[in-house]
PDB file of N, CA and C in Angstrom:
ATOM      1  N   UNK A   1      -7.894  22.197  48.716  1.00  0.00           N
ATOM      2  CA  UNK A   1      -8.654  21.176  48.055  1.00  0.00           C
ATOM      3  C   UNK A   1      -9.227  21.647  46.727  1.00  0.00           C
ATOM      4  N   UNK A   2      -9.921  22.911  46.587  1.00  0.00           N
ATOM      5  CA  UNK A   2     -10.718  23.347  45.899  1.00  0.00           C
ATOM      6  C   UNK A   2      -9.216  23.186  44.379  1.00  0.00           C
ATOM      7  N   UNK A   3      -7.860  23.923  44.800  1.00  0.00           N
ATOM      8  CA  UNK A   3      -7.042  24.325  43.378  1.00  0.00           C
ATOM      9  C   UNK A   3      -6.986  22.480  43.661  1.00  0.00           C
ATOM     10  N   UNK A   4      -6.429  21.695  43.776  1.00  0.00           N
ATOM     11  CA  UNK A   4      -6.421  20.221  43.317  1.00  0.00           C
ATOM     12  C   UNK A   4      -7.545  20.041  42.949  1.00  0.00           C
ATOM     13  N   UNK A   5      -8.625  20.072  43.054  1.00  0.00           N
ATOM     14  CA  UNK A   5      -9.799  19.758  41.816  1.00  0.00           C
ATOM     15  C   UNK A   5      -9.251  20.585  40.431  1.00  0.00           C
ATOM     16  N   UNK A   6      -9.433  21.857  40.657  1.00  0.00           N
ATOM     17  CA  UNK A   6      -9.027  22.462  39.297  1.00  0.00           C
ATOM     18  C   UNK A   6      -7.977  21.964  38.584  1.00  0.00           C
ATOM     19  N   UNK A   7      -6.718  21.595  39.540  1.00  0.00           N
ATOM     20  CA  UNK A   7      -5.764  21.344  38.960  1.00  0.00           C
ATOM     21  C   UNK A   7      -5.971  19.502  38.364  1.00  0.00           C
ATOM     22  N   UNK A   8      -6.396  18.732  38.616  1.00  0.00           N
ATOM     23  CA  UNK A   8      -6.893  17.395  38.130  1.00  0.00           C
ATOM     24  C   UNK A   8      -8.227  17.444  37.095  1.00  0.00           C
ATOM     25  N   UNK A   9      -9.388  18.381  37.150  1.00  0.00           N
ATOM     26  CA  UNK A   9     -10.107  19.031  35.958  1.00  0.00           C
ATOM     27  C   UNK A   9      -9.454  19.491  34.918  1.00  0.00           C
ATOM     28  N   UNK A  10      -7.811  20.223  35.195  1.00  0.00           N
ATOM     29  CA  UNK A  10      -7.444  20.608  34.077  1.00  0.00           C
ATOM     30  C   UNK A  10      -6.175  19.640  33.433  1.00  0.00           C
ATOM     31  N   UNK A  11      -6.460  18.890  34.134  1.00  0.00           N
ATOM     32  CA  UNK A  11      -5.340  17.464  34.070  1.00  0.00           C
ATOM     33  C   UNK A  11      -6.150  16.868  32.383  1.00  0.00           C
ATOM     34  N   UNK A  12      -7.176  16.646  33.400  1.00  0.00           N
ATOM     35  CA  UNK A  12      -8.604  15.754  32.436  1.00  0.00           C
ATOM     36  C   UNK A  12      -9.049  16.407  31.064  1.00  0.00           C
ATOM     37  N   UNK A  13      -9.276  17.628  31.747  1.00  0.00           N
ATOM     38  CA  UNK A  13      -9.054  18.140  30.074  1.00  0.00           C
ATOM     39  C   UNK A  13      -8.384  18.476  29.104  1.00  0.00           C
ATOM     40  N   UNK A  14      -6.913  18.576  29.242  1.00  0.00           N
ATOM     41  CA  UNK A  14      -5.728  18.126  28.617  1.00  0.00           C
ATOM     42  C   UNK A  14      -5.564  16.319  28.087  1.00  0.00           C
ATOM     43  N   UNK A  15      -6.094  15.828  29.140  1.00  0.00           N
ATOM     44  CA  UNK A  15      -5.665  14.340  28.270  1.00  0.00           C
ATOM     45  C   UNK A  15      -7.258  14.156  27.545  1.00  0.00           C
ATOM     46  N   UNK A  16      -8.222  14.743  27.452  1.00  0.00           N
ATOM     47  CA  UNK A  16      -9.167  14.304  26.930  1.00  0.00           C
ATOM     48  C   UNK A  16      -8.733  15.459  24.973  1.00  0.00           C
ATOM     49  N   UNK A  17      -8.278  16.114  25.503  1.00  0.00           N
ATOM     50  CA  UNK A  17      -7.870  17.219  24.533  1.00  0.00           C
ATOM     51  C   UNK A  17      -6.577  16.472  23.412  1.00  0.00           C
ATOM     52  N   UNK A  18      -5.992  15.916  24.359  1.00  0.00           N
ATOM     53  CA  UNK A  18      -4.501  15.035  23.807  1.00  0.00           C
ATOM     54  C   UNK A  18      -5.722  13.705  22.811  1.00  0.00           C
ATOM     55  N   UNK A  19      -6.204  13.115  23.640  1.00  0.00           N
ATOM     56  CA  UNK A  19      -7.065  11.776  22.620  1.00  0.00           C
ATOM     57  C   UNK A  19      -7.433  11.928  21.772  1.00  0.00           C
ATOM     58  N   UNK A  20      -8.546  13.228  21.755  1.00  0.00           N
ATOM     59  CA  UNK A  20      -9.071  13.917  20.421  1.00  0.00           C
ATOM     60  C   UNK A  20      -7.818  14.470  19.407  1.00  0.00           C
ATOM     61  N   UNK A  21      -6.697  14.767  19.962  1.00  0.00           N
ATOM     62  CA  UNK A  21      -5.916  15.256  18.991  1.00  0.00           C
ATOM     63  C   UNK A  21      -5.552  13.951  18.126  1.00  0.00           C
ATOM     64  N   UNK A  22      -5.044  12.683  18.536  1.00  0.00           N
ATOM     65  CA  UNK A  22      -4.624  11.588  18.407  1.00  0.00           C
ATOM     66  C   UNK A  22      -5.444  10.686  17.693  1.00  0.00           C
ATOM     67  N   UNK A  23      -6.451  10.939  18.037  1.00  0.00           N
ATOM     68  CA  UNK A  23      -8.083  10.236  17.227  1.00  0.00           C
ATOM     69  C   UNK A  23      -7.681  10.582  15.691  1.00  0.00           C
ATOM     70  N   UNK A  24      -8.232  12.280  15.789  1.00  0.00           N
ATOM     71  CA  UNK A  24      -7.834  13.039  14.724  1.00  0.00           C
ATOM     72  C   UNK A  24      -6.810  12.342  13.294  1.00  0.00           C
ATOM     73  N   UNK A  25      -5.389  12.500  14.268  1.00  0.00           N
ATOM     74  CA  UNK A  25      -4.335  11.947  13.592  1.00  0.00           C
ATOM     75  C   UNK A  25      -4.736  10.510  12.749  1.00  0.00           C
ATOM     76  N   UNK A  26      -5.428  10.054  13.640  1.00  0.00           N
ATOM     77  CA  UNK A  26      -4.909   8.248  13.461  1.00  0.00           C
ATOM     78  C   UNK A  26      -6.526   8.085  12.343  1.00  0.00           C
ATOM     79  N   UNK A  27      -7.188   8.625  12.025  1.00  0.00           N
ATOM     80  CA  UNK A  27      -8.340   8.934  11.101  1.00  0.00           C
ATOM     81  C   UNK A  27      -7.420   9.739   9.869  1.00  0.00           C
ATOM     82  N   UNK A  28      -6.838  10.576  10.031  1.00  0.00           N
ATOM     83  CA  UNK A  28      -6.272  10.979   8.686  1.00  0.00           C
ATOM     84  C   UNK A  28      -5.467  10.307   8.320  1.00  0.00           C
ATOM     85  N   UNK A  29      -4.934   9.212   9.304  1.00  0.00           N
ATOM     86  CA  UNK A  29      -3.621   8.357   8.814  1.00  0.00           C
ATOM     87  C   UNK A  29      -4.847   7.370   7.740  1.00  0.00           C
ATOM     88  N   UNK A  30      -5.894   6.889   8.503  1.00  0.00           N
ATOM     89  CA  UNK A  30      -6.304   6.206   7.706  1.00  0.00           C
ATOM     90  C   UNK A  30      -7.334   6.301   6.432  1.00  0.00           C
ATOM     91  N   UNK A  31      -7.519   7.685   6.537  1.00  0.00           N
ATOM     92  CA  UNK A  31      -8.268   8.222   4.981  1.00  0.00           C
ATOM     93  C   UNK A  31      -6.857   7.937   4.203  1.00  0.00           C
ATOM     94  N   UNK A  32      -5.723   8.933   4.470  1.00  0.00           N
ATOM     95  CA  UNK A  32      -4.588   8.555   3.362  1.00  0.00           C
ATOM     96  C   UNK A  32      -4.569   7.016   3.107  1.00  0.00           C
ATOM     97  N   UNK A  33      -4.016   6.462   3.621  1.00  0.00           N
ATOM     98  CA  UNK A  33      -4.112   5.273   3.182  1.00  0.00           C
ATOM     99  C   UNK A  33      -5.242   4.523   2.475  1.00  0.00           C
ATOM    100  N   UNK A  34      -6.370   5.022   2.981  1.00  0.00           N
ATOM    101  CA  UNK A  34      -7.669   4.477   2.262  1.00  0.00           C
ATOM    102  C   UNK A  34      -7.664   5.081   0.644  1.00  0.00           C
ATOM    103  N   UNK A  35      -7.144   6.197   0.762  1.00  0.00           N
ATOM    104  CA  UNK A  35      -7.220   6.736  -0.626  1.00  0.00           C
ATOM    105  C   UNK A  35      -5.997   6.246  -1.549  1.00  0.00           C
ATOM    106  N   UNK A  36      -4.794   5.827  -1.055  1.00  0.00           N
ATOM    107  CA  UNK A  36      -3.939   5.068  -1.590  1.00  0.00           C
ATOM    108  C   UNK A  36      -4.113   4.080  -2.218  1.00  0.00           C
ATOM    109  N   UNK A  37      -4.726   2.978  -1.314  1.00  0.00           N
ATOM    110  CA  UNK A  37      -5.190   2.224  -1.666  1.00  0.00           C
ATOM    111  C   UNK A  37      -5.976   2.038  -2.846  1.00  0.00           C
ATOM    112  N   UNK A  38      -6.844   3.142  -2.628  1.00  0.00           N
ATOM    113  CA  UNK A  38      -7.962   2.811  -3.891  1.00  0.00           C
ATOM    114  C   UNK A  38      -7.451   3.599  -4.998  1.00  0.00           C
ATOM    115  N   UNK A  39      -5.887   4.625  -5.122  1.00  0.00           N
ATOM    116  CA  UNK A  39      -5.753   5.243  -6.018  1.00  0.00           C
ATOM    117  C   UNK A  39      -4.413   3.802  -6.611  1.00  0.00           C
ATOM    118  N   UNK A  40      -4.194   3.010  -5.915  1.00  0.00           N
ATOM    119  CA  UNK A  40      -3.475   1.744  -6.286  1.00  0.00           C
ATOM    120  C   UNK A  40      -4.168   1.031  -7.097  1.00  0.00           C
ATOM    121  N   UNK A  41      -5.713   0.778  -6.485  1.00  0.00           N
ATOM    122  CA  UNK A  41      -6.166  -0.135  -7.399  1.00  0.00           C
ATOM    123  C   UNK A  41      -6.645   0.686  -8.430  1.00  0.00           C
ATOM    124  N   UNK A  42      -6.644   1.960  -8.819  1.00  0.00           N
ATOM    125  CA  UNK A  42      -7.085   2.522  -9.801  1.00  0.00           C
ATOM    126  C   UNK A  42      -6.186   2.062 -11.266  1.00  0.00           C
ATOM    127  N   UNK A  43      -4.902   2.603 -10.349  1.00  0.00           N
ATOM    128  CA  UNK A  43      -3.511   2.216 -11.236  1.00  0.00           C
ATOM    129  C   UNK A  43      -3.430   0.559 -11.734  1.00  0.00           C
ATOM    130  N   UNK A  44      -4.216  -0.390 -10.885  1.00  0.00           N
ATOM    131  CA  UNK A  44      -3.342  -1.534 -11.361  1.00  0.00           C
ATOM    132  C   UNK A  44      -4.610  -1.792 -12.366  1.00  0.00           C
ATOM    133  N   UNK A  45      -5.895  -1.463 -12.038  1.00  0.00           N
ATOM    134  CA  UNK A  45      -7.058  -1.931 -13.112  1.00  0.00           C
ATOM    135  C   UNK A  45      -6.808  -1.286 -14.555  1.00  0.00           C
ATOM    136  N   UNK A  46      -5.999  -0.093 -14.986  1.00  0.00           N
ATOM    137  CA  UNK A  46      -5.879   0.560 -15.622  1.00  0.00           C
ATOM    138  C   UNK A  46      -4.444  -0.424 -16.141  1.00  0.00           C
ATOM    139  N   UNK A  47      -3.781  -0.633 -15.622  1.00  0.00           N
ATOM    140  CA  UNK A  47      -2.728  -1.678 -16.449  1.00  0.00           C
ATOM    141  C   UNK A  47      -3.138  -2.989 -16.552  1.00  0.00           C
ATOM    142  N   UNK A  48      -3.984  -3.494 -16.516  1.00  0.00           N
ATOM    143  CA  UNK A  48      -4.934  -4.654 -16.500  1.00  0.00           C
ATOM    144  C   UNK A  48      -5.576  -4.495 -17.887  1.00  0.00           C
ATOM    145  N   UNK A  49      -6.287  -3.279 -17.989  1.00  0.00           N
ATOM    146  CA  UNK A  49      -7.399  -3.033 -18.961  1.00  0.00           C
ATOM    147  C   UNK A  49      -6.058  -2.801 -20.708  1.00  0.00           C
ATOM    148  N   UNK A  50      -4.914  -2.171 -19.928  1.00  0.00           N
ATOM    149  CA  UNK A  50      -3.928  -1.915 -20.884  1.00  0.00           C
ATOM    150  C   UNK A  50      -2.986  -3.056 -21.289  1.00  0.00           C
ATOM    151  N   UNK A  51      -3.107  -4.009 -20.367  1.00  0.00           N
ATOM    152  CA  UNK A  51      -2.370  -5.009 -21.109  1.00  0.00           C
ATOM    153  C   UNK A  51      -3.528  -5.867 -21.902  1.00  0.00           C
ATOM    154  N   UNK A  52      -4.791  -6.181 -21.739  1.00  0.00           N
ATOM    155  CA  UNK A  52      -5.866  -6.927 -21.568  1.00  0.00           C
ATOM    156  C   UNK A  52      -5.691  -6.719 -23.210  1.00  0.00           C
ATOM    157  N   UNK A  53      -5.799  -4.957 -23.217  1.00  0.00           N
ATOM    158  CA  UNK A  53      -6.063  -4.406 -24.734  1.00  0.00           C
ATOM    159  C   UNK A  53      -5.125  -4.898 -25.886  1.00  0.00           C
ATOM    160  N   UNK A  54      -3.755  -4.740 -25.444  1.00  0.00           N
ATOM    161  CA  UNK A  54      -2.647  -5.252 -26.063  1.00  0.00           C
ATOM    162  C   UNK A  54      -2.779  -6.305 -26.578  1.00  0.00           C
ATOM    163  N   UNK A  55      -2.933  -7.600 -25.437  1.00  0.00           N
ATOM    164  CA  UNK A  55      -3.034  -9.385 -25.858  1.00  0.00           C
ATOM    165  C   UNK A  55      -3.792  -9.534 -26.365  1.00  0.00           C
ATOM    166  N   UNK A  56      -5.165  -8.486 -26.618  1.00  0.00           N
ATOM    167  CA  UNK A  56      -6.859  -9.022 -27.420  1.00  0.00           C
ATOM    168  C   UNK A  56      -6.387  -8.332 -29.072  1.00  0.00           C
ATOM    169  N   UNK A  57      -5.042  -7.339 -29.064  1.00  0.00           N
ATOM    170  CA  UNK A  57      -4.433  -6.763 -30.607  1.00  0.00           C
ATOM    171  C   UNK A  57      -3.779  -8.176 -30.850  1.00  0.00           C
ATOM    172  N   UNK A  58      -2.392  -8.271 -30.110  1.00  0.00           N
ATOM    173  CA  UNK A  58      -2.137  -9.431 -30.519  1.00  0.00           C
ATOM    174  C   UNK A  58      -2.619 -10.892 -31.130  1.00  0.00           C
ATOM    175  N   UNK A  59      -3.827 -11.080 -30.671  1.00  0.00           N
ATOM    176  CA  UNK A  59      -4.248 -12.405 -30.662  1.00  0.00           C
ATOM    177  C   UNK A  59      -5.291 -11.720 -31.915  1.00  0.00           C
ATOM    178  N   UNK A  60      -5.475 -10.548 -32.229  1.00  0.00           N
ATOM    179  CA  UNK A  60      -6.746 -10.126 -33.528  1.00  0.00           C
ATOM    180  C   UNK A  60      -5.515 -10.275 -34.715  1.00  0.00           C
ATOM    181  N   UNK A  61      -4.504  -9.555 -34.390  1.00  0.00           N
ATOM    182  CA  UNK A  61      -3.229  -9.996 -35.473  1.00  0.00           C
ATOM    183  C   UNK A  61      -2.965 -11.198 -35.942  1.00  0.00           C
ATOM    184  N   UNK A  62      -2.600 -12.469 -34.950  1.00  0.00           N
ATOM    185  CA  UNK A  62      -2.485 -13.725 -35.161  1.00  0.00           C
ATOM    186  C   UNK A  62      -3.871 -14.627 -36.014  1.00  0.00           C
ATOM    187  N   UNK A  63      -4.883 -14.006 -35.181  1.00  0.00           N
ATOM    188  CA  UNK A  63      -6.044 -14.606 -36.037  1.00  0.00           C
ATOM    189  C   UNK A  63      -5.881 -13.765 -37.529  1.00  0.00           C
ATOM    190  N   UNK A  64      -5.873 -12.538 -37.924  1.00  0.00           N
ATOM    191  CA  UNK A  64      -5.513 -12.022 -38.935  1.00  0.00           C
ATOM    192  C   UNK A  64      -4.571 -12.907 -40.165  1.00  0.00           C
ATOM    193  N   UNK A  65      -3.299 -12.869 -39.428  1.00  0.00           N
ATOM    194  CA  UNK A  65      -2.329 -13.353 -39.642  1.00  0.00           C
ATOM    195  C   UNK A  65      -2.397 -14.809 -40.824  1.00  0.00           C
ATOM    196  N   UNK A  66      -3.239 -15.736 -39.671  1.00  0.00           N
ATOM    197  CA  UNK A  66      -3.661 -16.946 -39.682  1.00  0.00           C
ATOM    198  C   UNK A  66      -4.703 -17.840 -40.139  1.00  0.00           C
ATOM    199  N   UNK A  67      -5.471 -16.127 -41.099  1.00  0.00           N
ATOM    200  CA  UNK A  67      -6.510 -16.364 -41.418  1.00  0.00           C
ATOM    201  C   UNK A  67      -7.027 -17.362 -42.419  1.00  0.00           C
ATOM    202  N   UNK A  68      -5.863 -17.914 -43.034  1.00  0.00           N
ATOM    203  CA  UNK A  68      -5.389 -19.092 -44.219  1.00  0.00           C
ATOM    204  C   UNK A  68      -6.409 -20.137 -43.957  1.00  0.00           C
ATOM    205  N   UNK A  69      -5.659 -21.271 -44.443  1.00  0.00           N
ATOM    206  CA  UNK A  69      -6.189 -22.891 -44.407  1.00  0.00           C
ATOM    207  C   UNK A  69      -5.960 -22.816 -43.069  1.00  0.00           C
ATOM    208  N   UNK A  70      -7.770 -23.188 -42.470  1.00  0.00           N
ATOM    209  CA  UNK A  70      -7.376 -24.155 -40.907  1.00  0.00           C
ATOM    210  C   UNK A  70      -6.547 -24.443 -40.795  1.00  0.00           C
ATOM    211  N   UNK A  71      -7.167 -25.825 -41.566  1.00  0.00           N
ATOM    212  CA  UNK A  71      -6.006 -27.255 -41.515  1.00  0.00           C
ATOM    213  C   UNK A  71      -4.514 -26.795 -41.113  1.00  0.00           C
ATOM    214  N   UNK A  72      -3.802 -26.101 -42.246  1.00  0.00           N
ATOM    215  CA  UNK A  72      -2.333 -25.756 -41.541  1.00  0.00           C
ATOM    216  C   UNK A  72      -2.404 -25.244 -40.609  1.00  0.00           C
ATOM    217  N   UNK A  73      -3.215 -24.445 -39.828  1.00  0.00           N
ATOM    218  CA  UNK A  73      -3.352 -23.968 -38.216  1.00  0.00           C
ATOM    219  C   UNK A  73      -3.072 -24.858 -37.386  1.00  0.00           C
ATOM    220  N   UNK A  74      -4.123 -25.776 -37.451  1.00  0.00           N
ATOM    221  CA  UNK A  74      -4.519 -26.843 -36.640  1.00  0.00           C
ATOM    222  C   UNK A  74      -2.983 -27.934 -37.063  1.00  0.00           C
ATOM    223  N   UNK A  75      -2.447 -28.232 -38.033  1.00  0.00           N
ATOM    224  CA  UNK A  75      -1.268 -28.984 -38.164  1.00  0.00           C
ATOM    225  C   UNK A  75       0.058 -28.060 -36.996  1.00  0.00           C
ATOM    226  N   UNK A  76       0.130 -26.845 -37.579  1.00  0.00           N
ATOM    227  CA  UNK A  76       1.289 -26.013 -36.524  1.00  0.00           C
ATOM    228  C   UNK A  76       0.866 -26.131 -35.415  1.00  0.00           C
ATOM    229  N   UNK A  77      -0.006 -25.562 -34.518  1.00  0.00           N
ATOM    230  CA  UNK A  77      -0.986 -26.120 -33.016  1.00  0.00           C
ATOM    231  C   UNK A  77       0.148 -27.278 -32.702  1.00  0.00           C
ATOM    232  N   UNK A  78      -0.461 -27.823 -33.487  1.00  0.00           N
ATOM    233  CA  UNK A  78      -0.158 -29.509 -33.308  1.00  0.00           C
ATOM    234  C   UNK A  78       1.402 -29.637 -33.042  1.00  0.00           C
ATOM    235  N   UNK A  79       1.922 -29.431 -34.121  1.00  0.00           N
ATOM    236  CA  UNK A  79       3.556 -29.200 -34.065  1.00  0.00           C
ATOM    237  C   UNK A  79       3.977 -28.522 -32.419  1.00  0.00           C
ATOM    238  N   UNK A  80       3.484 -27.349 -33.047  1.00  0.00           N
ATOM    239  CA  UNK A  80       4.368 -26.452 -31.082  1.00  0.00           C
ATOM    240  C   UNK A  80       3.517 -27.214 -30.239  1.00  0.00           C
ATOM    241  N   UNK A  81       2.571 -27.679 -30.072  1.00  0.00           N
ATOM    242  CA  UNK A  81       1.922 -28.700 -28.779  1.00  0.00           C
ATOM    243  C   UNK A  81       2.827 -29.616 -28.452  1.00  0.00           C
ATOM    244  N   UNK A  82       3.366 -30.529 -29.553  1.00  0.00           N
ATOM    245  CA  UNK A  82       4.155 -31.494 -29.599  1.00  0.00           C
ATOM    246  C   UNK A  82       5.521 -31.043 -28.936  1.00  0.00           C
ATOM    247  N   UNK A  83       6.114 -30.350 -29.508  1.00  0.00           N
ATOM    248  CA  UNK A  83       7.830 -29.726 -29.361  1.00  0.00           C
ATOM    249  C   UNK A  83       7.840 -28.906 -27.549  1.00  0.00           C
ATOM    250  N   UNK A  84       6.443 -28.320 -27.608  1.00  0.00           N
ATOM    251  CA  UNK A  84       6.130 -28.022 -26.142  1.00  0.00           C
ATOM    252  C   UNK A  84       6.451 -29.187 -25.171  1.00  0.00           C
ATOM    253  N   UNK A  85       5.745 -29.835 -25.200  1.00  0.00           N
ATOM    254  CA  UNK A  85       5.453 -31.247 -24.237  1.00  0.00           C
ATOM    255  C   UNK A  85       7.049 -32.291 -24.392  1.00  0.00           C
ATOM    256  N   UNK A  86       7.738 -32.501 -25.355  1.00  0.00           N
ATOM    257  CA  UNK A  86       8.968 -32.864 -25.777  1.00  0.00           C
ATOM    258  C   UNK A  86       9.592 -32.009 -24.557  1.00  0.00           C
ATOM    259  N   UNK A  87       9.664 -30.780 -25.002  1.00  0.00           N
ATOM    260  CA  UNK A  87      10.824 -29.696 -23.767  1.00  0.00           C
ATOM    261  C   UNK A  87       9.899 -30.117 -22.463  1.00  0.00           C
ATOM    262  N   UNK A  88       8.940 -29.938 -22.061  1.00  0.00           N
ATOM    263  CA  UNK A  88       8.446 -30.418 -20.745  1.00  0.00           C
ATOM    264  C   UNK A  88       8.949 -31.663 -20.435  1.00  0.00           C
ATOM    265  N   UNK A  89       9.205 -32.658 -21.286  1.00  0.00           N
ATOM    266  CA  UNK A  89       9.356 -34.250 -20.198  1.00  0.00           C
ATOM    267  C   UNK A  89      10.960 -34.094 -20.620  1.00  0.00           C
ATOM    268  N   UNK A  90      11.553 -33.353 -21.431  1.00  0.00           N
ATOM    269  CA  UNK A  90      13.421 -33.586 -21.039  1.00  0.00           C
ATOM    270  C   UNK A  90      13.845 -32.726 -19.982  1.00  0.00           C
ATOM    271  N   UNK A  91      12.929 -31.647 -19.732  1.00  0.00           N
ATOM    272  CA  UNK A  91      12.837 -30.950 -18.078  1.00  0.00           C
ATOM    273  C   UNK A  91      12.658 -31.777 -16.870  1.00  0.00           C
ATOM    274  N   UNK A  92      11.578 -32.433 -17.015  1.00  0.00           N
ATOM    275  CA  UNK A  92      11.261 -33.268 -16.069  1.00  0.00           C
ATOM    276  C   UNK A  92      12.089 -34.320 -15.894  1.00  0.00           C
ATOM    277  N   UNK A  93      12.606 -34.953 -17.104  1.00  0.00           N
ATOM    278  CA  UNK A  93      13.915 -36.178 -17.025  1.00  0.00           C
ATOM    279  C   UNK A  93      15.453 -35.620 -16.813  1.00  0.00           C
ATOM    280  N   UNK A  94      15.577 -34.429 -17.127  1.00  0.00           N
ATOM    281  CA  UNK A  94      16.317 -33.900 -16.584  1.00  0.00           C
ATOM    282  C   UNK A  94      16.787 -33.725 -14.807  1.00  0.00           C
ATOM    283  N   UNK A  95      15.386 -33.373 -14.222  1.00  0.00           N
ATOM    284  CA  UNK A  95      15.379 -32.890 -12.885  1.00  0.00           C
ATOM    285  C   UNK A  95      14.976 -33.944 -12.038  1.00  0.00           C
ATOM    286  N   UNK A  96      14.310 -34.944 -12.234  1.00  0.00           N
ATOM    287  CA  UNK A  96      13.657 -36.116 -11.667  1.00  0.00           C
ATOM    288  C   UNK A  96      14.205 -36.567 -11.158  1.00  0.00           C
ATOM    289  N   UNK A  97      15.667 -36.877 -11.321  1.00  0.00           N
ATOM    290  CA  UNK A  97      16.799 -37.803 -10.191  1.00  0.00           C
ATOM    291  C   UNK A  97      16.966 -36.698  -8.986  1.00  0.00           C
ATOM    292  N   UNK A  98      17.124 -35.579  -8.936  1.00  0.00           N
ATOM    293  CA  UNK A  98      17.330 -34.839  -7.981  1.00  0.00           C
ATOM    294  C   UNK A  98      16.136 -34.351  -7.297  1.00  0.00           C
ATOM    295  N   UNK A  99      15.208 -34.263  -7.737  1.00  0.00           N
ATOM    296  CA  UNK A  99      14.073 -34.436  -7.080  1.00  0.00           C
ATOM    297  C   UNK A  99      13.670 -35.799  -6.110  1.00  0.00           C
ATOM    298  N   UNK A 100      13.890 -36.612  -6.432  1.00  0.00           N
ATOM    299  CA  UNK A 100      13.960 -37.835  -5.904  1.00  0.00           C
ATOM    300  C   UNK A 100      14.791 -38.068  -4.586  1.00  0.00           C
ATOM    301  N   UNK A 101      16.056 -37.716  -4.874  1.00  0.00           N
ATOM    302  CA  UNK A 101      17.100 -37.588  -4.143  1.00  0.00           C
ATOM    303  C   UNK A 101      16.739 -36.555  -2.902  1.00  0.00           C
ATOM    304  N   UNK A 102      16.296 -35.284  -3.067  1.00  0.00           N
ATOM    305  CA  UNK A 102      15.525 -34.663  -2.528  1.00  0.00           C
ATOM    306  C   UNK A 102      14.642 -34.834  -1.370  1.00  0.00           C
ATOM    307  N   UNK A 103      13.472 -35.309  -2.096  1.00  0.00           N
ATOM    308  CA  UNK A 103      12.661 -36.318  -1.276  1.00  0.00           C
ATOM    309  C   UNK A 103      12.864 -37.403  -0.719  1.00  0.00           C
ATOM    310  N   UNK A 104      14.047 -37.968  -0.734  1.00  0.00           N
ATOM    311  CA  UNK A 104      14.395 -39.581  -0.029  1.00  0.00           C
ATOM    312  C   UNK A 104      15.225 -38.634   1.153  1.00  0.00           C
ATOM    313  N   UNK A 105      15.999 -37.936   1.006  1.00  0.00           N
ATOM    314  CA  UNK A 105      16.767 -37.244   2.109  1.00  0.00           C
ATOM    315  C   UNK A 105      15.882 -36.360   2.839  1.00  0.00           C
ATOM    316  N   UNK A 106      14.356 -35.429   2.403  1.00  0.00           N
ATOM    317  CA  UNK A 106      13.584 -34.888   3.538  1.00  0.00           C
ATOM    318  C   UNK A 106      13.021 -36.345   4.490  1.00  0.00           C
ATOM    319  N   UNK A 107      12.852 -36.788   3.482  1.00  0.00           N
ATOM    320  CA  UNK A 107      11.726 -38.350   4.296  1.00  0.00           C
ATOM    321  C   UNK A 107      12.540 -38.825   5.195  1.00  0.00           C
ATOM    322  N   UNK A 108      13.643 -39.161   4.749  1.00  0.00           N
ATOM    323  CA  UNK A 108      14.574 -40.003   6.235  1.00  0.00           C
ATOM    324  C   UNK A 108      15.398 -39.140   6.953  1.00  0.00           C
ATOM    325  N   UNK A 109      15.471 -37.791   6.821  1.00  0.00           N
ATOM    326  CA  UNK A 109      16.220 -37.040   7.510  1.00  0.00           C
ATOM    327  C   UNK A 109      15.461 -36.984   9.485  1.00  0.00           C
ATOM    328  N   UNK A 110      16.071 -37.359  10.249  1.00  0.00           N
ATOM    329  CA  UNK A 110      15.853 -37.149  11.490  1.00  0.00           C
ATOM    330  C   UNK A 110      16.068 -35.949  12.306  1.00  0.00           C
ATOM    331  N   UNK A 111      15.001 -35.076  12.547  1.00  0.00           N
ATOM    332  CA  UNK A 111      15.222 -34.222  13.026  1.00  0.00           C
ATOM    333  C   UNK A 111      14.737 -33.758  14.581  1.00  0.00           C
TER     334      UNK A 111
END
C-alpha cells in the first residue's frame, strides 16, 4: 500500500510538474505574440505617420503650385468635379441594366 501511495504522489507530481511546464509555454506563446502585435502596430503607425507626411508635401506643393488667381482654382475644381461625376453616371449607365437584371433574378429566384 505504502509504494502505491508513493507511486500515485509521484504520479501527481509529475502531472502537476507537466502543467507548470505547459502554463509556462502557453504564457511565452503569449508574450511573443503580445509583443508582435504591438511591434505590428509600431510598424503600421510609422507608415501612417509616413504616408500622412508625404500627402500633407503633396497637398503643400499643390497649394504652392496653385497659389495663383482663386478664381481659376475654383473654375478647374469645378471642371474635374464636373468630368468626375460625367465618368460616375456613364459607369452607373453603363452597369445599371445588369444590376437590375441581377436583382430581378436574386428576388425571384426560388430556393
Amino acid at each position: 500500500m505504502e509504494v502505491e501511495s508513493s507511486r500515485r504522489q509521484g504520479g501527481i507530481q509529475q502531472l502537476l510538474a507537466a502543467e507548470q511546464e505547459a502554463q509556462h509555454i502557453v504564457n511565452a506563446a503569449r508574450n511573443a505574440k503580445l509583443a508582435r502585435l504591438k511591434q505590428a502596430k509600431d510598424e503600421a503607425e510609422k507608415e501612417v505617420a509616413e504616408y500622412r507626411a508625404q500627402v500633407e508635401a503633396e497637398f503643400q506643393k499643390k497649394v504652392l503650385e496653385s497659389s495663383g488667381d482663386s478664381g481659376s482654382n475654383v473654375k478647374r475644381l469645378a471642371v474635374e468635379t464636373d468630368t468626375k461625376i460625367q465618368q460616375l453616371r456613364a459607369q452607373a449607365d453603363n452597369i445599371s441594366h445588369d444590376v437590375v437584371q441581377m436583382l430581378i433574378h436574386n428576388v425571384t429566384a426560388i430556393k
